[in-house]
PDB file of N, CA and C in Angstrom:
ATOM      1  N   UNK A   1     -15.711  -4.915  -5.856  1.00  0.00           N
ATOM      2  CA  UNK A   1     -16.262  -3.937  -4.950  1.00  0.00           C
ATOM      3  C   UNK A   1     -15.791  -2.535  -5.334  1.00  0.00           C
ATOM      4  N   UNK A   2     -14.415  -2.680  -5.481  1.00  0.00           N
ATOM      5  CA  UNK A   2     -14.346  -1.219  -6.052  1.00  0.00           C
ATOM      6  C   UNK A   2     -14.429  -0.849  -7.125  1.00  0.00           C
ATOM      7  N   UNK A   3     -14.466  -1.597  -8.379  1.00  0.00           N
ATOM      8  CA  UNK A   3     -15.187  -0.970  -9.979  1.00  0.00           C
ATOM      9  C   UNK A   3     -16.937  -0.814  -9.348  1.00  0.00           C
ATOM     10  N   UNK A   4     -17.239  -1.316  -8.461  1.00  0.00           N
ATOM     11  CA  UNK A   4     -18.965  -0.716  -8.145  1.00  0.00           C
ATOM     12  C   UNK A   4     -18.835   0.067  -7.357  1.00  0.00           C
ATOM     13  N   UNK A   5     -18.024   0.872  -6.208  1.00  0.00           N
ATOM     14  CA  UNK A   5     -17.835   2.058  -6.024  1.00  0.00           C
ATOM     15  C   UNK A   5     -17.288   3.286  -6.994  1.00  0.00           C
ATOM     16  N   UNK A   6     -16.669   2.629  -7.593  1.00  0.00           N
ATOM     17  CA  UNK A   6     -16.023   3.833  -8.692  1.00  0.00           C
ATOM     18  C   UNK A   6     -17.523   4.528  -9.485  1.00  0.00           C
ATOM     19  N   UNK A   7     -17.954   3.150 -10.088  1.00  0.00           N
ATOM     20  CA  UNK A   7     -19.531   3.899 -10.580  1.00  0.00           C
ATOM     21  C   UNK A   7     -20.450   4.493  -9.711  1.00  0.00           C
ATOM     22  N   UNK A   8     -20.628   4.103  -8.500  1.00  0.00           N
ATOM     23  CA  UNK A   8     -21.952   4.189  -7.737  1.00  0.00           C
ATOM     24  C   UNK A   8     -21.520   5.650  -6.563  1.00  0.00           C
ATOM     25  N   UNK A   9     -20.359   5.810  -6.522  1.00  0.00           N
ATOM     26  CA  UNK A   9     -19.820   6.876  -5.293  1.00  0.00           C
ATOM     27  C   UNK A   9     -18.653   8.415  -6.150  1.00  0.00           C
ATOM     28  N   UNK A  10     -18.830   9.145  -5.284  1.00  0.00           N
ATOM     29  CA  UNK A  10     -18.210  10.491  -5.560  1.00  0.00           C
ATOM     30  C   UNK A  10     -17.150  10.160  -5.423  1.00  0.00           C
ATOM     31  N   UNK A  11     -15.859  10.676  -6.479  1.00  0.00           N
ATOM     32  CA  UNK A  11     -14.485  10.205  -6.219  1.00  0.00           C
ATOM     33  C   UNK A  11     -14.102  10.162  -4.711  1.00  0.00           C
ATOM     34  N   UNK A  12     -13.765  10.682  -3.898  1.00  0.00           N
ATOM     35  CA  UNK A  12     -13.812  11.273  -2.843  1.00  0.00           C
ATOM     36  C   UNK A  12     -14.055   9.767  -1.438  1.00  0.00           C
ATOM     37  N   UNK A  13     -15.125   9.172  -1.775  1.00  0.00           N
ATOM     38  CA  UNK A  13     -15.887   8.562  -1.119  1.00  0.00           C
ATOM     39  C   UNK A  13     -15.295   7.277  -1.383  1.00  0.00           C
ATOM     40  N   UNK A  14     -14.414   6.771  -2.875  1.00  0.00           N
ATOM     41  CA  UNK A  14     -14.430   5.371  -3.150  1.00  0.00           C
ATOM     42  C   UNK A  14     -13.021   5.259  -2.300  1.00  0.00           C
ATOM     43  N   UNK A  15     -13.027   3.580  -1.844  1.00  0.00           N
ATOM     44  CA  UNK A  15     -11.748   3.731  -0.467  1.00  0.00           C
ATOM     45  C   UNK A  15     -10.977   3.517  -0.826  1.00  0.00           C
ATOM     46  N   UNK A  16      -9.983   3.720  -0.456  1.00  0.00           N
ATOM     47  CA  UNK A  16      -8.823   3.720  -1.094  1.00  0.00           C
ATOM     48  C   UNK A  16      -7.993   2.384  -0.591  1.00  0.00           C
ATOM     49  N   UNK A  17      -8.310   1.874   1.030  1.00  0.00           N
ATOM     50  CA  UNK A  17      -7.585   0.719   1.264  1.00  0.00           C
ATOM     51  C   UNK A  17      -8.875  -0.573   1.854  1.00  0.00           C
ATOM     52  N   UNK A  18      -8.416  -1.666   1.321  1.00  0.00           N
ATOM     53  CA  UNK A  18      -9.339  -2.279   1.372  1.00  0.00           C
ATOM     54  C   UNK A  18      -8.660  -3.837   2.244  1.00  0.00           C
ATOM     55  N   UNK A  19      -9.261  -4.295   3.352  1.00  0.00           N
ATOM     56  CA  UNK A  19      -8.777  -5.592   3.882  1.00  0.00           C
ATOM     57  C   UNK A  19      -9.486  -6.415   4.078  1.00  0.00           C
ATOM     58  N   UNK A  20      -9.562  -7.597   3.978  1.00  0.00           N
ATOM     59  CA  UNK A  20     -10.766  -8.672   4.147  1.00  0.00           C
ATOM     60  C   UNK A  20     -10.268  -9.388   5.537  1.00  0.00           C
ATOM     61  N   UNK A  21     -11.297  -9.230   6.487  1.00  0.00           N
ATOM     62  CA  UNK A  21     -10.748  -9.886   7.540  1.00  0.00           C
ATOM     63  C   UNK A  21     -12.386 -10.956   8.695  1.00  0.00           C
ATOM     64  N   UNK A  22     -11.769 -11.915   9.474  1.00  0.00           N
ATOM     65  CA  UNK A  22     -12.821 -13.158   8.936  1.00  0.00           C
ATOM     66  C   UNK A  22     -13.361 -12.275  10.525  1.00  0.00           C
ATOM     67  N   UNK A  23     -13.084 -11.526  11.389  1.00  0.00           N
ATOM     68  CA  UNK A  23     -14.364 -10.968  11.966  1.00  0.00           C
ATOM     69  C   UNK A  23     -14.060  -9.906  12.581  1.00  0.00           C
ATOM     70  N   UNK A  24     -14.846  -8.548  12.442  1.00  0.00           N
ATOM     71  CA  UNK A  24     -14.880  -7.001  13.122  1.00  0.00           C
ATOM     72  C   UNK A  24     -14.554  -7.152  14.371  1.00  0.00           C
ATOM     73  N   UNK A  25     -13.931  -6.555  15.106  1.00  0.00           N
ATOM     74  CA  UNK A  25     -13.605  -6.217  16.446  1.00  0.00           C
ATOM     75  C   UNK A  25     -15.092  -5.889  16.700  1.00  0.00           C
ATOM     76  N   UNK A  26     -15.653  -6.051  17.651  1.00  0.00           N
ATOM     77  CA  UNK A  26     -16.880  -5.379  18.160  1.00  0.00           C
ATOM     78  C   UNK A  26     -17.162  -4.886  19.408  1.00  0.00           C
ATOM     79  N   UNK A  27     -18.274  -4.173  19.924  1.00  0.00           N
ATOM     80  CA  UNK A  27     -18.121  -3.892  21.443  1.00  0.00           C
ATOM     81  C   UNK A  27     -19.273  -5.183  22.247  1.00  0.00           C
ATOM     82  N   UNK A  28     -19.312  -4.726  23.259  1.00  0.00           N
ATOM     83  CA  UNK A  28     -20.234  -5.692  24.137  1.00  0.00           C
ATOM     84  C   UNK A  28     -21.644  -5.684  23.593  1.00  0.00           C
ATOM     85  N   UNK A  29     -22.141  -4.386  23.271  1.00  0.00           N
ATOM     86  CA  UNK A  29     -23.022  -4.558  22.373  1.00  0.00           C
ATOM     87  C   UNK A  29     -23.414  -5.073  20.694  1.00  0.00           C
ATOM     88  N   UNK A  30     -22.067  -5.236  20.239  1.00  0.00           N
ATOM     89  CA  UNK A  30     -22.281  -5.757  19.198  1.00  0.00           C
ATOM     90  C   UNK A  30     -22.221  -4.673  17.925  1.00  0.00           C
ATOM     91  N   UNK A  31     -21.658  -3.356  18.317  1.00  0.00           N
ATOM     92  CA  UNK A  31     -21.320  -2.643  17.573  1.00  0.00           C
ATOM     93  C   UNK A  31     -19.765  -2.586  17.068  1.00  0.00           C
ATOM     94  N   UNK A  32     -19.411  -1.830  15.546  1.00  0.00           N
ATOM     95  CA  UNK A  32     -17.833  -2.047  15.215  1.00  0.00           C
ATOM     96  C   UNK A  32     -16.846  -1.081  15.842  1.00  0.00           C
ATOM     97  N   UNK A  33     -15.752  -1.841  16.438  1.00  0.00           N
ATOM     98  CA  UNK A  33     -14.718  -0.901  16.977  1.00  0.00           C
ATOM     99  C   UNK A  33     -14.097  -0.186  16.226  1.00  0.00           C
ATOM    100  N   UNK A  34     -14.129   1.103  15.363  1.00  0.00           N
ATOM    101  CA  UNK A  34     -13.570   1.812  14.526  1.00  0.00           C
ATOM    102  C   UNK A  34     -12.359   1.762  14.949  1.00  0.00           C
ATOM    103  N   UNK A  35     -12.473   2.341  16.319  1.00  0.00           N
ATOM    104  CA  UNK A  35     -10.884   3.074  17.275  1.00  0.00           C
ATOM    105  C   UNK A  35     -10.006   1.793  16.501  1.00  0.00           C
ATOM    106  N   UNK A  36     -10.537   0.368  17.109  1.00  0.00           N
ATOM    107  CA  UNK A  36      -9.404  -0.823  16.625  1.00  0.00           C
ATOM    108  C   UNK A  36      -8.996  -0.926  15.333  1.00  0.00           C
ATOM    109  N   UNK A  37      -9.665  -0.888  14.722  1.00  0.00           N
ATOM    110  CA  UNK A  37      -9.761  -0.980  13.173  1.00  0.00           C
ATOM    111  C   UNK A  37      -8.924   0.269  12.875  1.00  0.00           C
ATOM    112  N   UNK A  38      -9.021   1.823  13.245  1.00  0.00           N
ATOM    113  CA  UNK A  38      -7.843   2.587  13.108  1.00  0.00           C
ATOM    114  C   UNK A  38      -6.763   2.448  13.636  1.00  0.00           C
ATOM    115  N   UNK A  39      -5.979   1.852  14.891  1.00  0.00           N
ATOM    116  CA  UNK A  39      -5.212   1.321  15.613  1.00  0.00           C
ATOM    117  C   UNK A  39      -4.657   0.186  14.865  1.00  0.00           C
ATOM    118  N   UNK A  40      -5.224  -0.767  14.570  1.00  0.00           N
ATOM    119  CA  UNK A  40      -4.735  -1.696  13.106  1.00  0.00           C
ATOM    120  C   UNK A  40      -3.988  -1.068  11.999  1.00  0.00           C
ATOM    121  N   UNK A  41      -4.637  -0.151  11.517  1.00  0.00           N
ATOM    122  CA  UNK A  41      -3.949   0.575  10.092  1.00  0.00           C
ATOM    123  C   UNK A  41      -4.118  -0.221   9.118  1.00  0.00           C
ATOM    124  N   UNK A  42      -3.065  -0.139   8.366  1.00  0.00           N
ATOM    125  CA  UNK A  42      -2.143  -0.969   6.988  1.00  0.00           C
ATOM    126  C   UNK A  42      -1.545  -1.778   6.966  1.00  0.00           C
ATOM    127  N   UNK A  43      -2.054  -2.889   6.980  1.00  0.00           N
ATOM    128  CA  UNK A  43      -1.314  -4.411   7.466  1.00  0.00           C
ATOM    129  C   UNK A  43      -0.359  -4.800   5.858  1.00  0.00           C
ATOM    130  N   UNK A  44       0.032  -5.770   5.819  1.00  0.00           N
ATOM    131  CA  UNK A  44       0.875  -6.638   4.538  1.00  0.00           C
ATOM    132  C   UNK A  44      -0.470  -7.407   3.544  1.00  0.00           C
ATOM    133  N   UNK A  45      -1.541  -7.184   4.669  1.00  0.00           N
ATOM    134  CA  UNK A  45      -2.435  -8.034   4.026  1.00  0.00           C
ATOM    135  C   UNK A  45      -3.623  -7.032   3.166  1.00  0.00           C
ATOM    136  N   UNK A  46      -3.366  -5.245   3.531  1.00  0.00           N
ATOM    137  CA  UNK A  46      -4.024  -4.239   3.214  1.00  0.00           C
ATOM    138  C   UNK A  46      -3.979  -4.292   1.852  1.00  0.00           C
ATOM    139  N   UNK A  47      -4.595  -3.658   0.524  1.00  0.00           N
ATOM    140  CA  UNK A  47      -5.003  -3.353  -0.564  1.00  0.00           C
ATOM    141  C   UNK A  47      -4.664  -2.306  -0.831  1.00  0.00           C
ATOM    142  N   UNK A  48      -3.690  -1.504  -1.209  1.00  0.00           N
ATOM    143  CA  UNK A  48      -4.208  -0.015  -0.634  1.00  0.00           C
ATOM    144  C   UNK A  48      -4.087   0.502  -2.932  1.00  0.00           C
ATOM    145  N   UNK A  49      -5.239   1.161  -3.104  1.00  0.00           N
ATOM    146  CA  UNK A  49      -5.606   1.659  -4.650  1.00  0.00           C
ATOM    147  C   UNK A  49      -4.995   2.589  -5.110  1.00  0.00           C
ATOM    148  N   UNK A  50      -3.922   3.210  -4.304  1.00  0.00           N
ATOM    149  CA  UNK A  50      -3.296   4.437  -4.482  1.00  0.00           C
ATOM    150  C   UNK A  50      -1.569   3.690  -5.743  1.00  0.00           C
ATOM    151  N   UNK A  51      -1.528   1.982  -4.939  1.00  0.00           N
ATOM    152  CA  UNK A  51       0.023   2.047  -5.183  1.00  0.00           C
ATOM    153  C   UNK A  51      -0.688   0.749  -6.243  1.00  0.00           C
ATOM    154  N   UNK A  52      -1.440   0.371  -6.451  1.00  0.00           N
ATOM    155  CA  UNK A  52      -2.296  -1.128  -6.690  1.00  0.00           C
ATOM    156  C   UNK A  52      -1.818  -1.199  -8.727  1.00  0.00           C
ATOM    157  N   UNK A  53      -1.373  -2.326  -8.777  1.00  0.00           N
ATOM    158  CA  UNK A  53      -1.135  -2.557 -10.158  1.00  0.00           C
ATOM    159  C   UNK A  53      -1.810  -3.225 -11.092  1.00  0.00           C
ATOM    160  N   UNK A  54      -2.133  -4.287 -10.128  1.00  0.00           N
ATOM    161  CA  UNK A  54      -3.251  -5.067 -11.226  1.00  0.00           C
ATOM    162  C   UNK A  54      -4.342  -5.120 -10.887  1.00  0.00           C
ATOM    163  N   UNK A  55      -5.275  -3.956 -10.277  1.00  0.00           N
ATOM    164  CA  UNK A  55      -6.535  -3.624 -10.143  1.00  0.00           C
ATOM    165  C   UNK A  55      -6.939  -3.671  -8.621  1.00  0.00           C
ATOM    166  N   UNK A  56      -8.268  -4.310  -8.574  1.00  0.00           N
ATOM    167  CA  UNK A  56      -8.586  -4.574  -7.459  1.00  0.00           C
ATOM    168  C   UNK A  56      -8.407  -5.686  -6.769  1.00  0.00           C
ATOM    169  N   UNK A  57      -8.784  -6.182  -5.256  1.00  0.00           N
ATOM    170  CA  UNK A  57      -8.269  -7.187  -4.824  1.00  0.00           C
ATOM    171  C   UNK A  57      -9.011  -8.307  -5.183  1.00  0.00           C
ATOM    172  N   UNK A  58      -8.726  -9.632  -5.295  1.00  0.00           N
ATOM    173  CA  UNK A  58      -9.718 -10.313  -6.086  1.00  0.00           C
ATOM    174  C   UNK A  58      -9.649 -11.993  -5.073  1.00  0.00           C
ATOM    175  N   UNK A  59      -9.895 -11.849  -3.674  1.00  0.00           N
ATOM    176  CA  UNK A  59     -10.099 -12.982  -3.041  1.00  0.00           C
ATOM    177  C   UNK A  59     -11.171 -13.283  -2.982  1.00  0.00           C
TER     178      UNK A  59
END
């Protein structure tokens, strides 16, 4: 995902932390809770491309 952002997006834009998680917080309507998802942060389980050694995450 992120060697196809690196090509496809403005430096700027490609993310820098990346988490795989098995379902979005959502609201009653069925939209994503950002707020939670910022309130979460940087877990042990986060990616983050800034400190990353052997590339991208590869689950």
């Amino acid at each position: 995902m992120i060697r196809h952002c690196e090509r496809e997006l403005p430096p700027f834009a490609v993310p820098r932390y990346v988490d795989i998680l098995r379902q979005l917080p959502l609201t009653e309507t069925g939209k994503v809770r950002k707020a939670a998802l910022r309130r979460r942060g940087v877990t042990g389980t986060t990616w983050d491309r800034a400190t990353a050694d052997a590339g991208p995450p590869t689950r």
